[in-house]
Each structure stands twice: as structure tokens, then as C-alpha cells.
C-alpha atoms as a PDB file:
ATOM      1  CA  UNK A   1      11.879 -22.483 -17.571  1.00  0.00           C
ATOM      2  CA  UNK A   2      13.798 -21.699 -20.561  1.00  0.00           C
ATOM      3  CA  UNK A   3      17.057 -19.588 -20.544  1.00  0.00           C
ATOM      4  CA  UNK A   4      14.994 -17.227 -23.230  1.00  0.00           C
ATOM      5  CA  UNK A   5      12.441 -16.674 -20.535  1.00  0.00           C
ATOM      6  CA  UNK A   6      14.982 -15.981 -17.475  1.00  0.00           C
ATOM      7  CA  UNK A   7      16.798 -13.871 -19.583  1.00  0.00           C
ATOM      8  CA  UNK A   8      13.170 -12.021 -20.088  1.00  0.00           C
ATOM      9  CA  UNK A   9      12.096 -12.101 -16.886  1.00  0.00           C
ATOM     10  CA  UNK A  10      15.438 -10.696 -15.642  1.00  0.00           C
ATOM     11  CA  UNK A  11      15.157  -7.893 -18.453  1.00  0.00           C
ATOM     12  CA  UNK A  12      11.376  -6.732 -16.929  1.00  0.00           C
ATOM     13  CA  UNK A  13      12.487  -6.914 -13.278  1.00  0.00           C
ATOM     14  CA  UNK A  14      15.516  -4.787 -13.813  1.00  0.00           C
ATOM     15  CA  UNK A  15      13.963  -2.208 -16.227  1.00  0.00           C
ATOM     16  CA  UNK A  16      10.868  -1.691 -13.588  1.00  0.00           C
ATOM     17  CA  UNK A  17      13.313  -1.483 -10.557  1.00  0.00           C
ATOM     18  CA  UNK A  18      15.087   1.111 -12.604  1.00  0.00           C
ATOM     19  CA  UNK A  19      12.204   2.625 -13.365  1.00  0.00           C
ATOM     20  CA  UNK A  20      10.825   2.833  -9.781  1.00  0.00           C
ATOM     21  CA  UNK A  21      14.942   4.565  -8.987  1.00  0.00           C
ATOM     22  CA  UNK A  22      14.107   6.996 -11.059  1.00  0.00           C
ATOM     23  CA  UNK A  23      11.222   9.019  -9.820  1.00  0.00           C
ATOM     24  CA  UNK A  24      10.712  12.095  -8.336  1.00  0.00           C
ATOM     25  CA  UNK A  25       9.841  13.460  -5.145  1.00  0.00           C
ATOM     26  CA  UNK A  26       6.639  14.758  -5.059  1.00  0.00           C
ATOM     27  CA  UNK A  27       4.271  16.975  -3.240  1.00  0.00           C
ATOM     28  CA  UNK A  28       1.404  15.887  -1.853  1.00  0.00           C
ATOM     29  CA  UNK A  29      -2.036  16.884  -3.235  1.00  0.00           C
ATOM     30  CA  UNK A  30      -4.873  14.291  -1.827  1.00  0.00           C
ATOM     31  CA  UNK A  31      -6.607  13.321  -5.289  1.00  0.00           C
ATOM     32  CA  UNK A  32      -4.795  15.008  -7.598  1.00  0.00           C
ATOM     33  CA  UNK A  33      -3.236  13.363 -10.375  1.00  0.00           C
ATOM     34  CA  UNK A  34       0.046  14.051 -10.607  1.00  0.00           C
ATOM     35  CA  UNK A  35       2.666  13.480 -13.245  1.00  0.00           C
ATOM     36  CA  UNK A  36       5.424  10.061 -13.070  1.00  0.00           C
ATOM     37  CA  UNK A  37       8.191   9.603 -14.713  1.00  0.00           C
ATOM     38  CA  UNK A  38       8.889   5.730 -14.840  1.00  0.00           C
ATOM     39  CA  UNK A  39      11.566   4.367 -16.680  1.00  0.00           C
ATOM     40  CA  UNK A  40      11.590   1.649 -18.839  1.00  0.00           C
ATOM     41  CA  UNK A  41      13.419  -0.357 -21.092  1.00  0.00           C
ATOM     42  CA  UNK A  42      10.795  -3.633 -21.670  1.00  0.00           C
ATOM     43  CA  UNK A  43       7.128  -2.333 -21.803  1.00  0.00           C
ATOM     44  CA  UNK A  44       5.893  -4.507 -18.133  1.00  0.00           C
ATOM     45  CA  UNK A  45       2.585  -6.504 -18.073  1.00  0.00           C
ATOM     46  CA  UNK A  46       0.182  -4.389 -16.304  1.00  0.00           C
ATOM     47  CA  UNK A  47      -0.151  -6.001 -13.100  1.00  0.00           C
ATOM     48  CA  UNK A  48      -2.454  -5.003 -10.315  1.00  0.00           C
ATOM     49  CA  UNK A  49       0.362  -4.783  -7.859  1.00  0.00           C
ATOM     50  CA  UNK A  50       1.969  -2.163 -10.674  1.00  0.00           C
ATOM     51  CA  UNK A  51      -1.491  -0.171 -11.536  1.00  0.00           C
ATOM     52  CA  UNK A  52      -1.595  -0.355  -7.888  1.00  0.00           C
ATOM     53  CA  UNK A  53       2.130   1.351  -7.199  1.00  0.00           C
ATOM     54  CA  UNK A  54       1.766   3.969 -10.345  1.00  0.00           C
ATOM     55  CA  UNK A  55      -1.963   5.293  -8.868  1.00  0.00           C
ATOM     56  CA  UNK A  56      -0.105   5.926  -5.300  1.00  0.00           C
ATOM     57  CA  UNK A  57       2.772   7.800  -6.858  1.00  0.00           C
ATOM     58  CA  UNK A  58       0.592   9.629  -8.886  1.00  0.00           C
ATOM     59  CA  UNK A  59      -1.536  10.342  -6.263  1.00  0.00           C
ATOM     60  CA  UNK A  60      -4.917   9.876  -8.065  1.00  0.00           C
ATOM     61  CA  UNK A  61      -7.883   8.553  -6.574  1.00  0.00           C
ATOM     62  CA  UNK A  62      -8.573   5.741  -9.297  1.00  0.00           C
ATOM     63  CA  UNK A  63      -7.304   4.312 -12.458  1.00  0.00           C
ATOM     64  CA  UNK A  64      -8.469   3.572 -15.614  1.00  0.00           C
ATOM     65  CA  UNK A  65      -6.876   1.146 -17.841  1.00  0.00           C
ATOM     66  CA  UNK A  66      -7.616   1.592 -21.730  1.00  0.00           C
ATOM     67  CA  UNK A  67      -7.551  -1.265 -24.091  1.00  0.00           C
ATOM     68  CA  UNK A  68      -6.938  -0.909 -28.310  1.00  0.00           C
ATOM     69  CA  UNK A  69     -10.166  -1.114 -30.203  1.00  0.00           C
ATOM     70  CA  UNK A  70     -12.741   0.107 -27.070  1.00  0.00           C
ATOM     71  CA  UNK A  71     -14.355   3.476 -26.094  1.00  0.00           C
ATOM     72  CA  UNK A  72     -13.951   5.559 -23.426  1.00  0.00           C
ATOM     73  CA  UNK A  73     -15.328   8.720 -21.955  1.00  0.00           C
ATOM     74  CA  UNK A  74     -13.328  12.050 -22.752  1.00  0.00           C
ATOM     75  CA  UNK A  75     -14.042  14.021 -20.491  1.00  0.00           C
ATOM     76  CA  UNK A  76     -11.011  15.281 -18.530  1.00  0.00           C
ATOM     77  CA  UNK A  77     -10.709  14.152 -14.437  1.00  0.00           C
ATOM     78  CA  UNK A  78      -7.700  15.232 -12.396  1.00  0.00           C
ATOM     79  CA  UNK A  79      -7.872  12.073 -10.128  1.00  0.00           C
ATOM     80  CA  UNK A  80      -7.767   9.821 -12.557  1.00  0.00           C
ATOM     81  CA  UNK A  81      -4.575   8.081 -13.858  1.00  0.00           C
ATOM     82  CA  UNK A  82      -5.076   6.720 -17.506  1.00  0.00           C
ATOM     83  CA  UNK A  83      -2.872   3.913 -18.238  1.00  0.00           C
ATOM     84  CA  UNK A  84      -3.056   2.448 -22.220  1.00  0.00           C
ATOM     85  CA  UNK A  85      -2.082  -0.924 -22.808  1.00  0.00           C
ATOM     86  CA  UNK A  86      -1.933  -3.199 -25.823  1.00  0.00           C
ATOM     87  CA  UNK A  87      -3.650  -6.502 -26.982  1.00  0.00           C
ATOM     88  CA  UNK A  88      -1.178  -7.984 -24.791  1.00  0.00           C
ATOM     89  CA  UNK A  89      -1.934  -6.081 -21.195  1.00  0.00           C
ATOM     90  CA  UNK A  90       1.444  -4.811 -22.109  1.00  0.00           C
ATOM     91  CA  UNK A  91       1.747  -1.277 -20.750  1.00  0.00           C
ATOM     92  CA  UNK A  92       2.473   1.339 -23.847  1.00  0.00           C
ATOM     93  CA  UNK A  93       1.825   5.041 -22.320  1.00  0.00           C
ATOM     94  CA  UNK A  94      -0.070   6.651 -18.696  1.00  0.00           C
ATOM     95  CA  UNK A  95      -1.093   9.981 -18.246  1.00  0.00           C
ATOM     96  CA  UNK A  96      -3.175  11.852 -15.985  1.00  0.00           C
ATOM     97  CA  UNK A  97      -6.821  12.929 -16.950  1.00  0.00           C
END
């Protein structure tokens, strides 16, 4: 493996560990979406061990992930986490809804 791609990986394990340090407690609501606050200074891959870790700190009953350039429903659901990524699987934004 190249030193570019240590120096990468490093860079994505350390921003996501910092980002995991840095969120609140919160209260628990069975099913309700609630809001994280992750941390983050490269934009991870998302992974289904991450999707998996942001939906049980959220607290919402499912996940959705939303790609560029397809359609989705709007209609608004509390126990859903939203999490856009780009063309990549890169992870740009989450939300609840």
C-alpha cells in the first residue's frame, strides 16, 4: 500500500473516531429520529457498519441512503435517518425525516 493511501486511511480513521468523541448524550425516544452531531474532517465511505452506528445514535428505526441524480419520496417520517452521499458512496450530509 502506498504511503499516499496510509496517510488517507489514517486521515478517515482519525476524523471518524473524532467524530464518534464528539457526540452528545441523548435521550431515549424508541423510533424517533433524533438529531447527531458527527464530526468530520474527510467525508467517510458510507459503510454498513457506519449507516449502521449513525441509525442507533439517532435512534431511528431505518435508514435511507440518497444517491445524486435519483428520486425519492418527500414525505416527512420521524424514524427515518436520511443520509446523502455522492457518486462516490462518499457521505456529504444526514438528517432526520
Amino acid at each position: 500500500m502506498s504511503s499516499l493511501n496510509v496517510l488517507k486511511s489514517l486521515l478517515l480513521a482519525t476524523s471518524v473516531t473524532l467524530g464518534f468523541c464528539s457526540m452528545p448524550a441523548m435521550a431515549e425516544e424508541d423510533g424517533k429520529c433524533k438529531a447527531v452531531t458527527i464530526n468530520f474532517l474527510v467525508a467517510p465511505e458510507a459503510t454498513p457498519a457506519l449507516l449502521e452506528m449513525l441509525r442507533r445514535e439517532s435512534g431511528a428505526t431505518e435508514i435511507r441512503v440518497e444517491v445524486p441524480g435519483k428520486g425519492y419520496t418527500k414525505e416527512y417520517n420521524a424514524d427515518r435517518l436520511r443520509v446523502m452521499v455522492d457518486e462516490n458512496n462518499l457521505m456529504q450530509s444526514y438528517m432526520c425525516g
